[in-house]
N, C-alpha and C. Protein backbone atom coordinates (compact mmCIF):
# COMPACT_ATOMS: atom_id res chain seq x y z
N UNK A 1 -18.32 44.88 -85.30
CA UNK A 1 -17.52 45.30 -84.16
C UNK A 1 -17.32 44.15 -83.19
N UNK A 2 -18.45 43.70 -82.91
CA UNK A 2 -18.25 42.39 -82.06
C UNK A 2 -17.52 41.00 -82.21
N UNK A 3 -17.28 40.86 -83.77
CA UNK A 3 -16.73 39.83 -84.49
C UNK A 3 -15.40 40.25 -84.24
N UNK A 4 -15.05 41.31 -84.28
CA UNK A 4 -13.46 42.33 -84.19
C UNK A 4 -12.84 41.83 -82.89
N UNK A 5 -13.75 42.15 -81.78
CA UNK A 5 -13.23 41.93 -80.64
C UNK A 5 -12.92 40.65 -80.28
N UNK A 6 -13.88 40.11 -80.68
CA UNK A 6 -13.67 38.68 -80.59
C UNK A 6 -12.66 38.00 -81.58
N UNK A 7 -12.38 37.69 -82.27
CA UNK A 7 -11.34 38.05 -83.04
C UNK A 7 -10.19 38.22 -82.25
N UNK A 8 -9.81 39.58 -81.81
CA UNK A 8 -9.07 40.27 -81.29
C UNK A 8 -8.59 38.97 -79.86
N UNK A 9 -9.20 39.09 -79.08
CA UNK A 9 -9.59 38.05 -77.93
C UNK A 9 -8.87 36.94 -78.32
N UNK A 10 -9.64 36.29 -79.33
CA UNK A 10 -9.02 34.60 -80.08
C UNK A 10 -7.45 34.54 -80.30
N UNK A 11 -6.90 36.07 -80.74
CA UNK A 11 -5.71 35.90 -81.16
C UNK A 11 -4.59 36.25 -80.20
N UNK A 12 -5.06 37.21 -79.00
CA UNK A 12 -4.48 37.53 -77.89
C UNK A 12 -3.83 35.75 -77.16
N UNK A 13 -5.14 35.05 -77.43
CA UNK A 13 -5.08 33.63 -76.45
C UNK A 13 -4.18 32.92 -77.18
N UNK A 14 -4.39 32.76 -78.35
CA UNK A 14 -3.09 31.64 -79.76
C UNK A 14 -2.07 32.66 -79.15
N UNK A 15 -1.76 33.73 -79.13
CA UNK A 15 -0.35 33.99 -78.87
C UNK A 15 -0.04 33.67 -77.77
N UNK A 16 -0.79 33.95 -76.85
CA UNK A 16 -0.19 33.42 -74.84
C UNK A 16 -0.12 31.69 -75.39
N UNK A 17 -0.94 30.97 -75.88
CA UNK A 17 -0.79 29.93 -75.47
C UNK A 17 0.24 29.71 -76.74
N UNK A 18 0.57 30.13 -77.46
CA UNK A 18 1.69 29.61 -78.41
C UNK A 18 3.07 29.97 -77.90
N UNK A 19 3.11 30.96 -77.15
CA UNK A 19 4.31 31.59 -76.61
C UNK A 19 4.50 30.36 -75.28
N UNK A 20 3.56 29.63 -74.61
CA UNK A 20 3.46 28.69 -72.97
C UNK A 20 4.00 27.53 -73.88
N UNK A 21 3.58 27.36 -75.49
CA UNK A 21 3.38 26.14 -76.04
C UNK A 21 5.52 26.13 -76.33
N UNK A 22 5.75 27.23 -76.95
CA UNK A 22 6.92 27.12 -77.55
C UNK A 22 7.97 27.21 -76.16
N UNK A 23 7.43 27.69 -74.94
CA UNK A 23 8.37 27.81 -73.83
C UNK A 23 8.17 26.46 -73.82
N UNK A 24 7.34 25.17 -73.51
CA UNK A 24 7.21 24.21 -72.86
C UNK A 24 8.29 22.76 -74.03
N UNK A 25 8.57 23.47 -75.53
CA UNK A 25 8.98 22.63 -76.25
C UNK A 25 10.37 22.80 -76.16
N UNK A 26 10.92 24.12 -75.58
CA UNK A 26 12.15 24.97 -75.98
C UNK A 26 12.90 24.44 -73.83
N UNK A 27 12.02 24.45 -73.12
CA UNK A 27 11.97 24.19 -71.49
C UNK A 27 11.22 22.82 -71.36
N UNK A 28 11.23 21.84 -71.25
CA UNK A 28 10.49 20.98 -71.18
C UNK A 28 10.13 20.40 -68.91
N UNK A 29 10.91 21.71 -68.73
CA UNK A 29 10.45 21.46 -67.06
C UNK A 29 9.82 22.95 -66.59
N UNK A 30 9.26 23.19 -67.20
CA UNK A 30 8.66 24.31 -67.02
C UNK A 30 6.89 23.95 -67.19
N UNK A 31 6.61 23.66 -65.86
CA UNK A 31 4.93 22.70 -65.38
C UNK A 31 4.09 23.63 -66.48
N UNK A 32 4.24 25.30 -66.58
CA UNK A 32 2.88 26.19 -67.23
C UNK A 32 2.49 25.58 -68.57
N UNK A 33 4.01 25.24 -69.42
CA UNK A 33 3.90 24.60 -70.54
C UNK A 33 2.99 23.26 -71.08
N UNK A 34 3.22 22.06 -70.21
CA UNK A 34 2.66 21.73 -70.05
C UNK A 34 1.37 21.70 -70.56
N UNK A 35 0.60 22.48 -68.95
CA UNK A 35 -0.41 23.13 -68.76
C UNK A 35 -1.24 23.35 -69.91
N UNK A 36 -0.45 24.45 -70.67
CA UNK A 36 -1.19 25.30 -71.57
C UNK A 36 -1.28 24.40 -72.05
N UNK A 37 -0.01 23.28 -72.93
CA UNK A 37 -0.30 22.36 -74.32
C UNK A 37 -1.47 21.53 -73.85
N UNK A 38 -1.58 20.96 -72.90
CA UNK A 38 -2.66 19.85 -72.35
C UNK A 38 -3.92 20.35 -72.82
N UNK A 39 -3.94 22.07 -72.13
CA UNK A 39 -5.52 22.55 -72.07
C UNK A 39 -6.19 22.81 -73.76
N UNK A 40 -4.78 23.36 -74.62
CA UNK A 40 -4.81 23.69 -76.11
C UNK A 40 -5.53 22.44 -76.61
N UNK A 41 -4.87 21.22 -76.18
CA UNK A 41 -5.20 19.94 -77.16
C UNK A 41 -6.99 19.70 -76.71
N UNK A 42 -6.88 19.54 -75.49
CA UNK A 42 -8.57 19.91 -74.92
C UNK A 42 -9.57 20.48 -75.29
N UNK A 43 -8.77 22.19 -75.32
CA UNK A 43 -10.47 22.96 -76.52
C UNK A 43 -10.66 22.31 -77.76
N UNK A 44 -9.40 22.11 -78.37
CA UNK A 44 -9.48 21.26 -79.42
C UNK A 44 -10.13 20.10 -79.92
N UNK A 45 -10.87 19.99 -78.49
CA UNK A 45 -11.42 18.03 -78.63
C UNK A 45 -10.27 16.65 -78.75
N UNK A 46 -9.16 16.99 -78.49
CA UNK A 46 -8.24 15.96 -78.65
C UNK A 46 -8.03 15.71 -77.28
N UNK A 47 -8.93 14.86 -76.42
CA UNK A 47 -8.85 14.96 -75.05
C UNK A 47 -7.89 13.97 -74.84
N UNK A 48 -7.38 12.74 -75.78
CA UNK A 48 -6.65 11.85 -75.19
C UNK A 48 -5.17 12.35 -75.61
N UNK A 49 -4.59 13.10 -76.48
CA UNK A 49 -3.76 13.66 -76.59
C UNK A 49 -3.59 14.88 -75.79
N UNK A 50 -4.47 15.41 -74.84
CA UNK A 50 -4.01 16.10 -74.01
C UNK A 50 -3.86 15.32 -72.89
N UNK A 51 -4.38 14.38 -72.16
CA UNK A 51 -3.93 13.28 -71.44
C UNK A 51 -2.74 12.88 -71.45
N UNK A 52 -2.40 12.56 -72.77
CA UNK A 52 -0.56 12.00 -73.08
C UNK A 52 -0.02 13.06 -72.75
N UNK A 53 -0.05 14.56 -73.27
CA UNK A 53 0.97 15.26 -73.02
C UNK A 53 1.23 15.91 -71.59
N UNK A 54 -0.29 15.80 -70.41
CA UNK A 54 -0.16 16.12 -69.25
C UNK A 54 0.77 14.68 -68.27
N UNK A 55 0.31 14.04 -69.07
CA UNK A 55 1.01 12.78 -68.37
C UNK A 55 2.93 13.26 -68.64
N UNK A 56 2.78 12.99 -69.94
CA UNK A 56 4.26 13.58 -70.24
C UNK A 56 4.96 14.58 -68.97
N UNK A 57 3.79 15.24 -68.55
CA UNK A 57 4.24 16.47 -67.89
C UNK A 57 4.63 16.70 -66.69
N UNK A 58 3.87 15.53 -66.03
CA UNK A 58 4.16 14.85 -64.67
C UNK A 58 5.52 14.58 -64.50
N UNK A 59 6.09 13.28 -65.66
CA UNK A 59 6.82 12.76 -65.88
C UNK A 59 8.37 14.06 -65.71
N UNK A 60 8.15 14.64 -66.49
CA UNK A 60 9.29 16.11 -66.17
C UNK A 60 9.42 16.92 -65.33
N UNK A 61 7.97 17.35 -64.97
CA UNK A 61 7.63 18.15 -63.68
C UNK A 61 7.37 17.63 -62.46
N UNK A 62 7.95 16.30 -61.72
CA UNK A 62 6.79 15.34 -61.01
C UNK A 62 6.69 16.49 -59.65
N UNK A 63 7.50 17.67 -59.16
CA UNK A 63 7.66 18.17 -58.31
C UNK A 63 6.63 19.78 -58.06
N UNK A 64 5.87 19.62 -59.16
CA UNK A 64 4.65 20.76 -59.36
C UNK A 64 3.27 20.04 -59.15
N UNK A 65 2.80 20.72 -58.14
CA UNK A 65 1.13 20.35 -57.50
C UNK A 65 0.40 20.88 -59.00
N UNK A 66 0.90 22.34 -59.81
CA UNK A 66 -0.46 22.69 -60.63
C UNK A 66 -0.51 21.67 -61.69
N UNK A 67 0.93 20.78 -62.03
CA UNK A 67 0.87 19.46 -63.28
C UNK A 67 -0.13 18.33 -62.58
N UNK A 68 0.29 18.07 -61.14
CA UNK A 68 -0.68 16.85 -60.89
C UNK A 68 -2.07 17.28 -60.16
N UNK A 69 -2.31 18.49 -60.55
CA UNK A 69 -3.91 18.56 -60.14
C UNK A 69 -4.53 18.74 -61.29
N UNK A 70 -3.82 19.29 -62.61
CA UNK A 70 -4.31 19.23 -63.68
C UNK A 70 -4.19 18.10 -64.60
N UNK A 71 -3.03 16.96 -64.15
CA UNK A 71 -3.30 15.77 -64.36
C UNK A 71 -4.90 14.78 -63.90
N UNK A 72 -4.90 15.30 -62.84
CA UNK A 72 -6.22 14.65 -62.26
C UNK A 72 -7.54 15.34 -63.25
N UNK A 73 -7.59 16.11 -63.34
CA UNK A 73 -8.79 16.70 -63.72
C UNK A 73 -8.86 15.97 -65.54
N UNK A 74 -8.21 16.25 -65.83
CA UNK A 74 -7.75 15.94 -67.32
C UNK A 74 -8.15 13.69 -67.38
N UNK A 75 -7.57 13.17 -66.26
CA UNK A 75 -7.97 11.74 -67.17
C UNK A 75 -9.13 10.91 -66.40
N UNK A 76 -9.94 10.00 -67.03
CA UNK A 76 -11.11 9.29 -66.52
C UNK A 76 -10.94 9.67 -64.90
N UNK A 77 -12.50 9.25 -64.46
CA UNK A 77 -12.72 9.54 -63.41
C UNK A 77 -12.02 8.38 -62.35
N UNK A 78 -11.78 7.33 -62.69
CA UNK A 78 -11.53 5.89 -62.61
C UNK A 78 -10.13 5.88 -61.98
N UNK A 79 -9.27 6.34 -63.42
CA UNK A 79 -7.67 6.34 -62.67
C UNK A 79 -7.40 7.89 -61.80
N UNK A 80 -8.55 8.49 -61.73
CA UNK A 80 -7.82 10.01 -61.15
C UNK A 80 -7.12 9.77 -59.55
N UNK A 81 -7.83 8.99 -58.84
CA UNK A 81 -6.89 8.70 -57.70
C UNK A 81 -5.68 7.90 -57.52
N UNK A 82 -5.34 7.50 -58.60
CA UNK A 82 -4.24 6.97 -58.93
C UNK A 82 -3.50 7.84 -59.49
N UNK A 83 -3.71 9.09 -60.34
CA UNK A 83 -2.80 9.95 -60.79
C UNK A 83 -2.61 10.62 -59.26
N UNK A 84 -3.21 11.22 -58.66
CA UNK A 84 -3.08 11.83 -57.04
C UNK A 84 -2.47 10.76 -56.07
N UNK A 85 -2.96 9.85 -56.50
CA UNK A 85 -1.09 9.40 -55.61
C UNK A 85 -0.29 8.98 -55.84
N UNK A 86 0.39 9.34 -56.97
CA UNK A 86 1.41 9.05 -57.33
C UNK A 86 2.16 11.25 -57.29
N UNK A 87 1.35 11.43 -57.62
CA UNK A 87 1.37 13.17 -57.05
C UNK A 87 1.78 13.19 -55.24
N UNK A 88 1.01 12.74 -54.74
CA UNK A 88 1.12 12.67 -53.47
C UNK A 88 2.33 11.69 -53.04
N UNK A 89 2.75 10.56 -53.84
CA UNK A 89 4.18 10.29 -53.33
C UNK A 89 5.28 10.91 -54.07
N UNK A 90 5.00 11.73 -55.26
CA UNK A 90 6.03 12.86 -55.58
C UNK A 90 6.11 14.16 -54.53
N UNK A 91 5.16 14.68 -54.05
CA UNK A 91 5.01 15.68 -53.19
C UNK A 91 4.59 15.54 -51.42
N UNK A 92 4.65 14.80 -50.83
CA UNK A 92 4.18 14.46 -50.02
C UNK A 92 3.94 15.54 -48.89
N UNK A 93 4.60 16.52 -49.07
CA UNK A 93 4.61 17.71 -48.36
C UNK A 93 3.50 18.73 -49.13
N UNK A 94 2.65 18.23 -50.06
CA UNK A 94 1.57 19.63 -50.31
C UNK A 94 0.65 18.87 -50.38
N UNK A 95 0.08 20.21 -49.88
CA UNK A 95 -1.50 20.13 -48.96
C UNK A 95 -2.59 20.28 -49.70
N UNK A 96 -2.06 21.20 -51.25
CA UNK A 96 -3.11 21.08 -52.30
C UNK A 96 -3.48 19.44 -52.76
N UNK A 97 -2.44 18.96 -52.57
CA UNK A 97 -2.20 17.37 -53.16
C UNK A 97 -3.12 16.59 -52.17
N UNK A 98 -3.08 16.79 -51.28
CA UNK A 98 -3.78 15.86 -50.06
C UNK A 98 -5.62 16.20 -50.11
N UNK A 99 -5.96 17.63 -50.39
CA UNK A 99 -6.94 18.12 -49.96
C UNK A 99 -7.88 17.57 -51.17
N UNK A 100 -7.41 17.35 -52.48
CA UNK A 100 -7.72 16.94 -54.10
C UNK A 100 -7.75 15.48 -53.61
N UNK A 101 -6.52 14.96 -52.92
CA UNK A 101 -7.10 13.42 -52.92
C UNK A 101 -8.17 13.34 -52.08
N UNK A 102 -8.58 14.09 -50.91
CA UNK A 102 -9.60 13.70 -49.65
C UNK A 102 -11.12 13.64 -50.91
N UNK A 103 -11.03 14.55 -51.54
CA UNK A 103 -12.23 15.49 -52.32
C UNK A 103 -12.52 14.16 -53.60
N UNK A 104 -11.67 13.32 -54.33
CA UNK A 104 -11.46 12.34 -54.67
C UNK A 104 -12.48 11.20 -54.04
N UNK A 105 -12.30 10.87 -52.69
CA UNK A 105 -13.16 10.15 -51.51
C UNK A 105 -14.10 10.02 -51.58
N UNK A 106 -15.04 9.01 -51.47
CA UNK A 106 -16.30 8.86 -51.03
C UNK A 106 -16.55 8.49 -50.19
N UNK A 107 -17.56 9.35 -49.13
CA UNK A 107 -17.94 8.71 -47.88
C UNK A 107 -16.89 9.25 -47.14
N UNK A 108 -17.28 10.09 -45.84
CA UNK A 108 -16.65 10.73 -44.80
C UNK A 108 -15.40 10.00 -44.06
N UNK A 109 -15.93 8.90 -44.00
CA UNK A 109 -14.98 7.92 -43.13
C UNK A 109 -13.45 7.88 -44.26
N UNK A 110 -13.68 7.60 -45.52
CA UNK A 110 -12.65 7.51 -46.38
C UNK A 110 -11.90 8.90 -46.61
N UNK A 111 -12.48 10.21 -46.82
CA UNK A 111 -12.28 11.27 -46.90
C UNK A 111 -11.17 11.35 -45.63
N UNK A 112 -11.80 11.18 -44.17
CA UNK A 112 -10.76 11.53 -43.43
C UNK A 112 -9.43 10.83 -43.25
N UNK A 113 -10.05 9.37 -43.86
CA UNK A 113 -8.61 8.33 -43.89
C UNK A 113 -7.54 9.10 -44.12
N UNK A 114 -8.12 9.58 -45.58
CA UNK A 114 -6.97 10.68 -46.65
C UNK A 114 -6.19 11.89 -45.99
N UNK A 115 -7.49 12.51 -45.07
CA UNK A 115 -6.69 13.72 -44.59
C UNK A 115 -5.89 13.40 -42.98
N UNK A 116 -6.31 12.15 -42.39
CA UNK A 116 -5.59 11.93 -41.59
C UNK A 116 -3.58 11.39 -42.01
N UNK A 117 -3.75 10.52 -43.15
CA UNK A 117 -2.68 10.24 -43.88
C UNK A 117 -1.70 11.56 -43.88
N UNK A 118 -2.10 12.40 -44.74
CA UNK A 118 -1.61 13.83 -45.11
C UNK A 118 -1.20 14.41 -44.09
N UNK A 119 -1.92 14.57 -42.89
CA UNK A 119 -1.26 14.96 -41.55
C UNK A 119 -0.48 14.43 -40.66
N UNK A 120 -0.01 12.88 -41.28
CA UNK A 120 0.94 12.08 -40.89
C UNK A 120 2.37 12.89 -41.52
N UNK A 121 2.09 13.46 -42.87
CA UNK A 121 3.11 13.72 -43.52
C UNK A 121 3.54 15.22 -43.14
N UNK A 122 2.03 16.05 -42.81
CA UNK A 122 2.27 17.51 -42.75
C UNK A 122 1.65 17.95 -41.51
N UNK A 123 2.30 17.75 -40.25
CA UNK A 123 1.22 17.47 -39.14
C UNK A 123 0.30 19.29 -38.88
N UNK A 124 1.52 20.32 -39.17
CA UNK A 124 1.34 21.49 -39.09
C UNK A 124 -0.04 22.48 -39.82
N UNK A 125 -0.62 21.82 -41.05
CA UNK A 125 -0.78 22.12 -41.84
C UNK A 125 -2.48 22.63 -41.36
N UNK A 126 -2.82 23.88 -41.26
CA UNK A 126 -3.81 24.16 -40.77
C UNK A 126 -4.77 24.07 -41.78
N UNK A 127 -4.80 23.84 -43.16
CA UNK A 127 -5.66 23.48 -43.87
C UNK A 127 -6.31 21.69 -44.01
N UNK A 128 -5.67 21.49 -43.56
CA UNK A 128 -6.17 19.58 -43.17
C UNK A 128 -6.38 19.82 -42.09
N UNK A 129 -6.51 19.81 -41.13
CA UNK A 129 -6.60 19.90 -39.89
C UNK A 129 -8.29 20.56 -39.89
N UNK A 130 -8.54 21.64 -40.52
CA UNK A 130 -10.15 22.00 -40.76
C UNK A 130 -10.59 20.84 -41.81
N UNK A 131 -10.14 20.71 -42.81
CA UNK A 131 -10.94 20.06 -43.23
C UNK A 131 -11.35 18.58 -42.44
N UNK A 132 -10.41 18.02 -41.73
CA UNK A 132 -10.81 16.88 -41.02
C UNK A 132 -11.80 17.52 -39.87
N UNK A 133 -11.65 18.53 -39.37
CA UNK A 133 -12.51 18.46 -37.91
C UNK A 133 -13.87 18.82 -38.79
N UNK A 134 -14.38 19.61 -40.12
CA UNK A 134 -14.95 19.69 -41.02
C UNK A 134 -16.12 18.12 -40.91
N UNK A 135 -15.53 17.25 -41.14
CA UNK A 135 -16.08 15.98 -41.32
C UNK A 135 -15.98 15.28 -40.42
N UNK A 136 -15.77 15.79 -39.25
CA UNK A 136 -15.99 14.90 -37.74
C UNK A 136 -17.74 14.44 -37.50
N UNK A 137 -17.85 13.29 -36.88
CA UNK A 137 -19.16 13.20 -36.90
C UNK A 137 -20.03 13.43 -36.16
N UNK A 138 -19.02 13.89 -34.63
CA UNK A 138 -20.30 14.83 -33.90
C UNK A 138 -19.09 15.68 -33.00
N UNK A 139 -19.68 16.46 -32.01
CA UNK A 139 -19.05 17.41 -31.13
C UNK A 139 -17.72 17.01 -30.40
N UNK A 140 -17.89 15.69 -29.80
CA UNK A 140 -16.78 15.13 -29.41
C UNK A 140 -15.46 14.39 -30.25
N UNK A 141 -15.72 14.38 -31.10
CA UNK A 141 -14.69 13.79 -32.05
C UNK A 141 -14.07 15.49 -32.80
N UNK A 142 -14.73 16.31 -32.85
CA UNK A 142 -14.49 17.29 -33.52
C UNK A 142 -13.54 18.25 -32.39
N UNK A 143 -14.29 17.94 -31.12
CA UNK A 143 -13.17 18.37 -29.95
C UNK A 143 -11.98 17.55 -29.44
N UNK A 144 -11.88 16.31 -30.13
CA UNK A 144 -10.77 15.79 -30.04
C UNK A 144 -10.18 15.73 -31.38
N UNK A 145 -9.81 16.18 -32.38
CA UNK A 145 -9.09 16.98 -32.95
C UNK A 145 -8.97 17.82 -32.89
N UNK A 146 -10.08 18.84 -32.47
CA UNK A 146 -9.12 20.05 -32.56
C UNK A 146 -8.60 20.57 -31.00
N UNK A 147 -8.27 19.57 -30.67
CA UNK A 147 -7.22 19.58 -29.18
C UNK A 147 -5.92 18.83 -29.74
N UNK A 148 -5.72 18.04 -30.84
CA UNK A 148 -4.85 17.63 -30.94
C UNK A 148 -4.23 18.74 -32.33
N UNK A 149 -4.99 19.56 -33.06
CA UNK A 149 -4.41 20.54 -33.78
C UNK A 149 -3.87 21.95 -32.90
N UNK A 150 -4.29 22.31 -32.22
CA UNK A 150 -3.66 23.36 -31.23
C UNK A 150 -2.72 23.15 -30.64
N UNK A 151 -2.40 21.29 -30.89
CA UNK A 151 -1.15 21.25 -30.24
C UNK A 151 -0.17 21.05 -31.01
N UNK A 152 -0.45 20.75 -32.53
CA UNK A 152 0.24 20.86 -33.46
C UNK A 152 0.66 22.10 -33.77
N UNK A 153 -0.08 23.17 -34.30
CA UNK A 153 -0.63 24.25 -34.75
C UNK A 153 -0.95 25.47 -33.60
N UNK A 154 -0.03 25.63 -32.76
CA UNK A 154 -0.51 26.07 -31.31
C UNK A 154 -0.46 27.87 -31.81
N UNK A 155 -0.06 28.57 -32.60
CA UNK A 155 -0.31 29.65 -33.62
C UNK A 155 -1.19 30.30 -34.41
N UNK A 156 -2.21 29.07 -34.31
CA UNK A 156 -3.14 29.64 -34.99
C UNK A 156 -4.76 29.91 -34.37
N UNK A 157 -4.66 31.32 -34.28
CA UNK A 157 -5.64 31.68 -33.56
C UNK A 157 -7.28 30.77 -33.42
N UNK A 158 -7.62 30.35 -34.95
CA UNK A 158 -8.65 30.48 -35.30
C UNK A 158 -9.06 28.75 -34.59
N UNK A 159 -8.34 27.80 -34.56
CA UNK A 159 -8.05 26.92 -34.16
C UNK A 159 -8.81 26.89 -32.60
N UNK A 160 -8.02 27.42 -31.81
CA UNK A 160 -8.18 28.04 -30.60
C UNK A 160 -9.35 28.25 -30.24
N UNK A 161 -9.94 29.00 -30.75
CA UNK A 161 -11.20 29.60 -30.73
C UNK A 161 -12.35 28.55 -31.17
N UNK A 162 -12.01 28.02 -32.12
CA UNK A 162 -12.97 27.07 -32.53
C UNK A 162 -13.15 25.60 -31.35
N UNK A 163 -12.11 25.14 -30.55
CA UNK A 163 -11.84 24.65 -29.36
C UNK A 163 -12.69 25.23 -28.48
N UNK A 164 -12.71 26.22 -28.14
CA UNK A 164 -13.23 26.68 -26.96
C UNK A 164 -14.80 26.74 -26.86
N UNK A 165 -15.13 27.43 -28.15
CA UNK A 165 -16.76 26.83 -28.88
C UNK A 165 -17.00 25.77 -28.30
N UNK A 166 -16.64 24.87 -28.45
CA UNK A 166 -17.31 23.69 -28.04
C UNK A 166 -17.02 23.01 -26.17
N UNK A 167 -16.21 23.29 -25.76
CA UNK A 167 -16.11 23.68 -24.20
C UNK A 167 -17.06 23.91 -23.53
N UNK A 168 -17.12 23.76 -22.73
CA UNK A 168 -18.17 24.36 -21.23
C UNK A 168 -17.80 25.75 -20.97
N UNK A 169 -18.13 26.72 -20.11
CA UNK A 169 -17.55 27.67 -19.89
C UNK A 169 -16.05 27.72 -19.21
N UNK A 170 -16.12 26.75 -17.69
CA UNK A 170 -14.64 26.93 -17.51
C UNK A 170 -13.66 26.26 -17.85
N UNK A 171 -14.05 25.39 -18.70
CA UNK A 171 -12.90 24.80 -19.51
C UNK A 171 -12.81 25.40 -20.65
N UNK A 172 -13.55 26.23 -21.04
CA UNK A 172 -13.49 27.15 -22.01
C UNK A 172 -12.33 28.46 -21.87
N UNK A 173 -12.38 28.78 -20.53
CA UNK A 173 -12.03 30.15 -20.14
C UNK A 173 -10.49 29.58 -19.72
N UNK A 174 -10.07 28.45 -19.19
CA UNK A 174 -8.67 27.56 -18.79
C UNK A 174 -8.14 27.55 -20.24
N UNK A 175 -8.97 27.15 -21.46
CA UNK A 175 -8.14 26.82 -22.81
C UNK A 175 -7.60 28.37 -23.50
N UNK A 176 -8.62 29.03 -22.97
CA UNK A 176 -8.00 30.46 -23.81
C UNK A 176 -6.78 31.30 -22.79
N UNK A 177 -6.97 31.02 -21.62
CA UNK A 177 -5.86 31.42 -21.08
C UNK A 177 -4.72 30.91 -21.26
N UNK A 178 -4.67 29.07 -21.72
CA UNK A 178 -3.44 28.74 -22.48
C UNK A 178 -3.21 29.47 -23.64
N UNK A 179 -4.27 29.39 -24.62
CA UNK A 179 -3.97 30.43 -25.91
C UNK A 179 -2.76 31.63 -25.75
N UNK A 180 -3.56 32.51 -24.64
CA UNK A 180 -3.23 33.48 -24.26
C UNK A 180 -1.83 33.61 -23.85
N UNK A 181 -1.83 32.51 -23.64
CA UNK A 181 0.26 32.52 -22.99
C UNK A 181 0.69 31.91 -24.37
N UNK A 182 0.16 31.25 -25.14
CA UNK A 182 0.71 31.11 -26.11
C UNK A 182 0.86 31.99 -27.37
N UNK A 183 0.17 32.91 -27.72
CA UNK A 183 -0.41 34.37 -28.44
C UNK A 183 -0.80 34.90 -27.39
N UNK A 184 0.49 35.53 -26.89
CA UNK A 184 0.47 36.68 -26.01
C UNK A 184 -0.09 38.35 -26.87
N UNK A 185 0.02 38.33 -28.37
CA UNK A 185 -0.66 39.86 -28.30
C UNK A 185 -1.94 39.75 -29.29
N UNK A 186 -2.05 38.19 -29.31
CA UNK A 186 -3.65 38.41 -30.30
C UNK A 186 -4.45 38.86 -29.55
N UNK A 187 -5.11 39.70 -30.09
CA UNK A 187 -6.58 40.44 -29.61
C UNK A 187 -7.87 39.73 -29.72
N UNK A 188 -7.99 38.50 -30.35
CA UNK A 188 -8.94 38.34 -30.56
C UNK A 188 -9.23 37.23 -29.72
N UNK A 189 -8.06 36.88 -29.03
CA UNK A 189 -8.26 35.75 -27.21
C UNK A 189 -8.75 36.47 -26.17
């Protein structure tokens, strides 16, 4: 019974991935295709032929974050920040792209280089914006970003709040009353 299911299972997956495989030969800009062929050649143990064909995939798709994050993952550890930026000057507007290169980084100082870069490109982007105040190295640097994200990002509650945390009381109670004119019906100012 268990051999059955399994079985069953094995052949469910050859068909999804033969059906991603034959869309990706029949569509060749269709990123899932790709995807699947890269990951197929992979279980397979043919890791450098799934390399070629994710690379391939870039090459057709350069405008899909899931080809160049699965490009990264897929080749040596060596060139992976080189596949992410060349992702990152195909996409320069996603934040998945930026957050994979910071994570790439070693050492805090380099990490934020990355996410400060990214917020050159996406100043709005409330997911860089934590991750940099994330890796600030003490209270005051962490309150001077996130005074300069509220002013980017002046919408987002959580932002706000996390500002004021670190405040005194009445400069605490002055910043949320800006909030407050600025998210006039959040409840949670």
């Amino acid at each position: 019974m268990r051999l059955n299911m399994r079985s069953t299972v094995t052949s469910l997956l050859n068909t999804t991935n033969s059906s991603l495989l034959l869309k990706f030969r029949t569509n060749p800009k269709h990123p899932a295709g790709w995807i699947a062929a890269a990951r197929s050649e992979e279980d397979a143990g043919k890791i450098v032929k799934a390399r070629e064909l994710i690379r391939k995939g870039c090459e057709e798709c350069p405008t899909n974050e899931d080809v160049w994050i699965e490009a990264c993952r897929l080749v040596n550890p060596d060139e992976a920040k080189g596949v992410i930026a060349r992702g990152v000057k195909a996409i320069p507007d996603s934040v998945q792209l930026w957050i994979q290169a910071a994570r790439l980084e070693h050492g805090a100082a380099n990490k934020s280089r990355v996410l400060r870069m990214g917020l050159e490109k996406i100043p709005d982007s409330v997911r860089l914006w934590k991750a940099l105040v994330e890796l600030a190295a003490n209270e005051d640097d962490a309150k001077l970003l996130l005074q300069r994200a509220v002013e980017c990002c002046p919408l987002h509650v959580e932002l706000w709040l996390a500002l004021a945390r670190l405040e005194k009381y009445d400069a605490a109670r002055k910043l949320l009353n800006k909030a407050r004119e600025k998210l006039p019906k959040e409840r949670a100012i």
